[in-house]
C-alpha atoms as a PDB file:
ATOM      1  CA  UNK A   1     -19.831   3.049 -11.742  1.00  0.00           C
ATOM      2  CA  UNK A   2     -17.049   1.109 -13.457  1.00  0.00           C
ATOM      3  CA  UNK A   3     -13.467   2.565 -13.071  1.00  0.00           C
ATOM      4  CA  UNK A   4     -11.986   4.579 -16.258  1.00  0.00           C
ATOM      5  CA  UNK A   5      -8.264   4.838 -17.088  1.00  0.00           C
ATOM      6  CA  UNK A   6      -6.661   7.654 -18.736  1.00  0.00           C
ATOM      7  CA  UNK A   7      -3.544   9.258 -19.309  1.00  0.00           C
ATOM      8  CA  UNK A   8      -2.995  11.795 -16.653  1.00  0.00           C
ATOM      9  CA  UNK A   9      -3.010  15.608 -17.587  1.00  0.00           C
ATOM     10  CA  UNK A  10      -1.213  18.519 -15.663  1.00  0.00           C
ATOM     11  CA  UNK A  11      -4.407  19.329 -14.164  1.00  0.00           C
ATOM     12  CA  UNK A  12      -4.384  15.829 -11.805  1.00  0.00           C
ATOM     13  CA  UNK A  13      -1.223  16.459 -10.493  1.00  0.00           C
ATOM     14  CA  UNK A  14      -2.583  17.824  -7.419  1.00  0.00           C
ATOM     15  CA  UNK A  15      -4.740  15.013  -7.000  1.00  0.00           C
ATOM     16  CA  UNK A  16      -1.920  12.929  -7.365  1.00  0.00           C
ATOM     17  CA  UNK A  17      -0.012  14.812  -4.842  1.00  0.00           C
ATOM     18  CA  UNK A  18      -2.476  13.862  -2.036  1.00  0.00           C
ATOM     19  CA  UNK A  19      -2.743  10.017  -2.963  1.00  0.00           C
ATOM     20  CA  UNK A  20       1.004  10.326  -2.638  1.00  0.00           C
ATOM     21  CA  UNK A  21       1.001  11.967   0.776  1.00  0.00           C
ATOM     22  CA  UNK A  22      -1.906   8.889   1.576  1.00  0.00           C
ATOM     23  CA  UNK A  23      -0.125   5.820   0.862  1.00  0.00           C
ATOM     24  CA  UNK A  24       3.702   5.994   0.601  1.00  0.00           C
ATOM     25  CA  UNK A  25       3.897   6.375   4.408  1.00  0.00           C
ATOM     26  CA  UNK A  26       5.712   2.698   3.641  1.00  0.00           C
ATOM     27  CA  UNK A  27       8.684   3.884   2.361  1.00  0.00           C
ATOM     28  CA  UNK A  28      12.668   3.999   2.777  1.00  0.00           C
ATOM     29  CA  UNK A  29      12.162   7.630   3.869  1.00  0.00           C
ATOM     30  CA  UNK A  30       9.713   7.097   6.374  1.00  0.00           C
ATOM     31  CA  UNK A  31      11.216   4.157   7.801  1.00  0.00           C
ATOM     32  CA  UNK A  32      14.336   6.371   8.468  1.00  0.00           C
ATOM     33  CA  UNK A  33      11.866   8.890  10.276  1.00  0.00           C
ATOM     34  CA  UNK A  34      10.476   5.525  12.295  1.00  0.00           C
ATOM     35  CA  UNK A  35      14.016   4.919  13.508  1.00  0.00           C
ATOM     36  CA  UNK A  36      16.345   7.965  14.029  1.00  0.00           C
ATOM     37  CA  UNK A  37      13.123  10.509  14.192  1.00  0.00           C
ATOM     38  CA  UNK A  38      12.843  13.190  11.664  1.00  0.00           C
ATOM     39  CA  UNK A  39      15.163  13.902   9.088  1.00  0.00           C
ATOM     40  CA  UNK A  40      16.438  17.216   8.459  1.00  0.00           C
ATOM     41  CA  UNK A  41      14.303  18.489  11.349  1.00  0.00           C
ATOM     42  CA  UNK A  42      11.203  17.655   8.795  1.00  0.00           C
ATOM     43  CA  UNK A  43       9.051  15.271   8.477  1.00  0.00           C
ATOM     44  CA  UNK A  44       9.396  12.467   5.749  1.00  0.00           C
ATOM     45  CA  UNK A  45       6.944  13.154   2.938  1.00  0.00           C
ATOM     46  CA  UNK A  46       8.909  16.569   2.597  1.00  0.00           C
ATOM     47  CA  UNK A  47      11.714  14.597   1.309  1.00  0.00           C
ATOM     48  CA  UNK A  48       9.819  11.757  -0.470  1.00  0.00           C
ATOM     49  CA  UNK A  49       6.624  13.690  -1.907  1.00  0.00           C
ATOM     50  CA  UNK A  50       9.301  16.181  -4.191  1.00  0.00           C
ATOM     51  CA  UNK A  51      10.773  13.023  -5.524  1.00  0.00           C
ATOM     52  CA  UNK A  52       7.753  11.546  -6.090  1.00  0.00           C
ATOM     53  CA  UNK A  53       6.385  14.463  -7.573  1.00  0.00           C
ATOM     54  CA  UNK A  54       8.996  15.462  -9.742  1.00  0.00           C
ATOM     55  CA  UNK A  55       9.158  11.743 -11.548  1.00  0.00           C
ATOM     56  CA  UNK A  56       5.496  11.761 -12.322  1.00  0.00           C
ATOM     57  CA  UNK A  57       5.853  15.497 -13.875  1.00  0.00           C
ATOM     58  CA  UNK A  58       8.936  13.892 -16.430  1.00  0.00           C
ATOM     59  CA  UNK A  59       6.653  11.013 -16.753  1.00  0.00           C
ATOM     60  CA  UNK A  60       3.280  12.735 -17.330  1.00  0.00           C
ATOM     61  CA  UNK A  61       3.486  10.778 -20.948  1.00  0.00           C
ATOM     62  CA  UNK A  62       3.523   7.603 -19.217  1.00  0.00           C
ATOM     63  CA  UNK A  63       1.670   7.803 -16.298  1.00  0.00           C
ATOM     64  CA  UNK A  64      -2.309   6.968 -15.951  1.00  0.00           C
ATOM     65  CA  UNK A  65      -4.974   7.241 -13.827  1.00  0.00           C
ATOM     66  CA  UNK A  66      -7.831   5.563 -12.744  1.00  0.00           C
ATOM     67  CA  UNK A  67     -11.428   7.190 -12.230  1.00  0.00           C
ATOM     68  CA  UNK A  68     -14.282   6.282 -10.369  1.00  0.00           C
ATOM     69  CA  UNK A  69     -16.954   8.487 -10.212  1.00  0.00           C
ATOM     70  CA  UNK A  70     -15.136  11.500 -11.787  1.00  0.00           C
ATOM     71  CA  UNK A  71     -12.814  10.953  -8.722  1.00  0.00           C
ATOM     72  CA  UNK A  72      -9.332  10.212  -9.059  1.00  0.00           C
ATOM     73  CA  UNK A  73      -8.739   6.693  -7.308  1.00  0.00           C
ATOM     74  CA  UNK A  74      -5.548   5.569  -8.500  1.00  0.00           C
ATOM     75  CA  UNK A  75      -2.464   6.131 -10.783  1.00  0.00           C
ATOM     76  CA  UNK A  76       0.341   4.027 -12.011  1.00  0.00           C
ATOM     77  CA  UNK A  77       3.549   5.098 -13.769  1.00  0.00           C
ATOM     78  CA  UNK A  78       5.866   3.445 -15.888  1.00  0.00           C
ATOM     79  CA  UNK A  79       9.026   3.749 -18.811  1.00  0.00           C
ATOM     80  CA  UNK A  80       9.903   2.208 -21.511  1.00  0.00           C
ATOM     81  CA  UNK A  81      13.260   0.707 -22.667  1.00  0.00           C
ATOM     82  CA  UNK A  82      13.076   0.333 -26.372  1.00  0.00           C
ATOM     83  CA  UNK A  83      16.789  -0.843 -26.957  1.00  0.00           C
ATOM     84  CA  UNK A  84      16.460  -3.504 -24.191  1.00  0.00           C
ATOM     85  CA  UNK A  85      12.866  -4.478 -24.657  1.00  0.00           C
ATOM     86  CA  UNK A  86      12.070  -4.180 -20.951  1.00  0.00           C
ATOM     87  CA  UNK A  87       9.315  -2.177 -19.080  1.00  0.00           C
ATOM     88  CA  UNK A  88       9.498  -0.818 -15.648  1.00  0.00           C
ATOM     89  CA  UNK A  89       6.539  -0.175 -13.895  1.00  0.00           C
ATOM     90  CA  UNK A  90       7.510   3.198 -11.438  1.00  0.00           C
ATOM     91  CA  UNK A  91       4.973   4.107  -9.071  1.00  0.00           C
ATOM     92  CA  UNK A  92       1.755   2.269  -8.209  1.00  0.00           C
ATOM     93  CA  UNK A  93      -1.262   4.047  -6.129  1.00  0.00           C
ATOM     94  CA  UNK A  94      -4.674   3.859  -4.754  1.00  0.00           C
ATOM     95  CA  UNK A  95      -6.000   6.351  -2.527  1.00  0.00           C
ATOM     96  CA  UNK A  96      -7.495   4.613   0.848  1.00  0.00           C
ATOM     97  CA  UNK A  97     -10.447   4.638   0.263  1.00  0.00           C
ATOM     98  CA  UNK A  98     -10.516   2.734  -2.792  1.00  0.00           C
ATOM     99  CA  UNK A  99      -8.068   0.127  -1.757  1.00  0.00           C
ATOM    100  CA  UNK A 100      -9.079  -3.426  -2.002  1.00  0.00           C
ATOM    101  CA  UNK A 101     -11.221  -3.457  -4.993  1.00  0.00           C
ATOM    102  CA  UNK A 102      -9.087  -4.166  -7.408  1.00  0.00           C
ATOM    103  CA  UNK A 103      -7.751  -0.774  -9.593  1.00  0.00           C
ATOM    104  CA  UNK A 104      -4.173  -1.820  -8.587  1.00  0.00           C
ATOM    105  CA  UNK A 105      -4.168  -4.997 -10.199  1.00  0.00           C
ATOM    106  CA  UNK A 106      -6.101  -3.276 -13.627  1.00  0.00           C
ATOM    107  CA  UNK A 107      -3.600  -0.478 -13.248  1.00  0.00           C
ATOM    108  CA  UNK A 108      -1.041  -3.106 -13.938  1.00  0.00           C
ATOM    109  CA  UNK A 109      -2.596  -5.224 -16.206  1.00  0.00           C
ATOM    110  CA  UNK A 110      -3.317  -2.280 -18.446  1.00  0.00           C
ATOM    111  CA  UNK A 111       0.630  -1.428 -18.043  1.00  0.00           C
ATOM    112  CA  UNK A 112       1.482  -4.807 -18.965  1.00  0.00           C
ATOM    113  CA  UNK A 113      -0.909  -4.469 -22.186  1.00  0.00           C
ATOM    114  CA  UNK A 114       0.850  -1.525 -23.130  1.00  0.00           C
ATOM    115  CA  UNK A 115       4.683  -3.241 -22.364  1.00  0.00           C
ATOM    116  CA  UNK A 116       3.687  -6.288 -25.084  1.00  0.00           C
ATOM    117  CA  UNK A 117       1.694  -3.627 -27.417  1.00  0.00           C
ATOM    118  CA  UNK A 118       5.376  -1.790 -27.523  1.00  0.00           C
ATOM    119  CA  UNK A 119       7.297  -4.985 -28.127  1.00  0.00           C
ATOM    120  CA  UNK A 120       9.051  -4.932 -24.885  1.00  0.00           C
ATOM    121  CA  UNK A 121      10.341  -8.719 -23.473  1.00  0.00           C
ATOM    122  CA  UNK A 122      10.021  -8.167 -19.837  1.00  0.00           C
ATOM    123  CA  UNK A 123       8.169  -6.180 -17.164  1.00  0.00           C
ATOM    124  CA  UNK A 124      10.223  -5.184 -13.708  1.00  0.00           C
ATOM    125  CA  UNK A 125       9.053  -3.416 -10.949  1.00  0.00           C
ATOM    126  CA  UNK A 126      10.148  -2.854  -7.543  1.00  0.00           C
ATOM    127  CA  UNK A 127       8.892  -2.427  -4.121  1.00  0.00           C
ATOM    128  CA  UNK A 128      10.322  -2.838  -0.210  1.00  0.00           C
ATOM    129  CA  UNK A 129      10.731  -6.039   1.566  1.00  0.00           C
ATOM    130  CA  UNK A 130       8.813  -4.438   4.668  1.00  0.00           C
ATOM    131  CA  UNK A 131       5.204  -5.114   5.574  1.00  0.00           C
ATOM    132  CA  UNK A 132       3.825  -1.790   4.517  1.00  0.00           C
ATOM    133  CA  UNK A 133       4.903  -3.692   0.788  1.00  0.00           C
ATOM    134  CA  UNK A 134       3.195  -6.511   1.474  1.00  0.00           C
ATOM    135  CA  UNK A 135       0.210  -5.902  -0.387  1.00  0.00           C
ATOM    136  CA  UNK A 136       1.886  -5.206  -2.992  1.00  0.00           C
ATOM    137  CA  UNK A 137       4.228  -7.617  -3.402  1.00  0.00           C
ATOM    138  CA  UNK A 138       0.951 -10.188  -2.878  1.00  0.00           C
ATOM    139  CA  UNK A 139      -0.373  -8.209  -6.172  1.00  0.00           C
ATOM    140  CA  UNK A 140       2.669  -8.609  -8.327  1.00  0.00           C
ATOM    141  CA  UNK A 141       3.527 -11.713  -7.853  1.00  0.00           C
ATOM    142  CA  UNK A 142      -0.362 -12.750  -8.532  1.00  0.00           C
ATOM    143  CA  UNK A 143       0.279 -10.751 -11.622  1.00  0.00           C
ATOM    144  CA  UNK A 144       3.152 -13.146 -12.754  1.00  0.00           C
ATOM    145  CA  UNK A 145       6.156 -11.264 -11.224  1.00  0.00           C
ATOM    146  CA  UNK A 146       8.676 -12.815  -9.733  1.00  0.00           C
ATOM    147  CA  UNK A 147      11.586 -11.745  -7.559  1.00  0.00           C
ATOM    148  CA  UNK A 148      14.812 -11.428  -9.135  1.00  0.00           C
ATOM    149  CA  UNK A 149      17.130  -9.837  -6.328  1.00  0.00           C
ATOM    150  CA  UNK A 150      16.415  -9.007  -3.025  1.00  0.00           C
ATOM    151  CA  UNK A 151      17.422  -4.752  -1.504  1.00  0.00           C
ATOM    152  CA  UNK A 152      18.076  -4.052   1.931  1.00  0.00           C
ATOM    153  CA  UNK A 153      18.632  -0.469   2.938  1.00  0.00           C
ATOM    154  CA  UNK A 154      20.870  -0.127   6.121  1.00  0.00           C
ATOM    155  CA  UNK A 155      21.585   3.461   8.044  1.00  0.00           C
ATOM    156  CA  UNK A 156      23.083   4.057  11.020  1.00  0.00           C
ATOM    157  CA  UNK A 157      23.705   7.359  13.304  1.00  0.00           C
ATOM    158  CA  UNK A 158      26.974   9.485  12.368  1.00  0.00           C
ATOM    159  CA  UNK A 159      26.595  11.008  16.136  1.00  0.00           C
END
């Protein structure tokens, strides 16, 4: 069966929740975990998963998801900046076992349908500079994206 996107509903959001605790294992928050060891005395998807969560309940209007087989695959989120004509793309996510096929790249190229039906100039989007982001970055730049700055995140012990 051919994947479907639509917008996301209230009812996903659980779904959503458990692609999130899948695949951002990549991030700033888990990195910190990699280094110092937990944060907080938690692990790092306790921090990261609320913040994740909370931005994809204020975006519910802009966020969609991809279907295959009834089953949520993917989602991708995303705002819109009317006075400066530019469109940032949020989050971006496919659950494991759907990696590889291709529902990231129509996740964005559906966004990026939406950016020029809105008018909007130019697309951003951001993601790490480690190898977890790889993929991704490999994705957006086939897309047509191209770097504009480069982010480091630095840490260090206060003991």
């Amino acid at each position: 069966m051919e994947p479907r996107m639509r917008p996301a509903t209230p009812d996903d959001m659980p779904r959503l929740q458990e692609i999130v605790e899948q695949v951002w294992a990549i991030g700033s928050d888990f990195a910190l975990e990699e280094k110092y060891g937990s944060v907080g005395d938690e692990r790092w998807d306790r921090w990261l998963v609320p913040k994740v969560m909370s931005r994809l309940w204020d975006e519910i209007g802009s966020t969609l998801v991809t279907e295959v087989e009834g089953e949520i695959a993917g989602f991708i989120s995303y705002a819109i900046d009317h006075s400066r004509e530019v469109g940032a793309i949020h989050y971006n996510a496919v659950a494991p076992p759907f990696q590889g096929h291709g529902i990231g790249t129509s996740q964005v190229a559906r966004v990026l349908q939406i950016f020029r039906d809105e008018g909007m100039r130019i697309a951003c989007v951001g993601t790490g500079l480690n190898e977890g982001h790889a993929p991704a970055r490999r994705m957006y730049e086939k897309a047509g994206f191209e770097p504009v700055i480069e982010y480091r995140m630095y840490a260090r012990r206060l003991d």
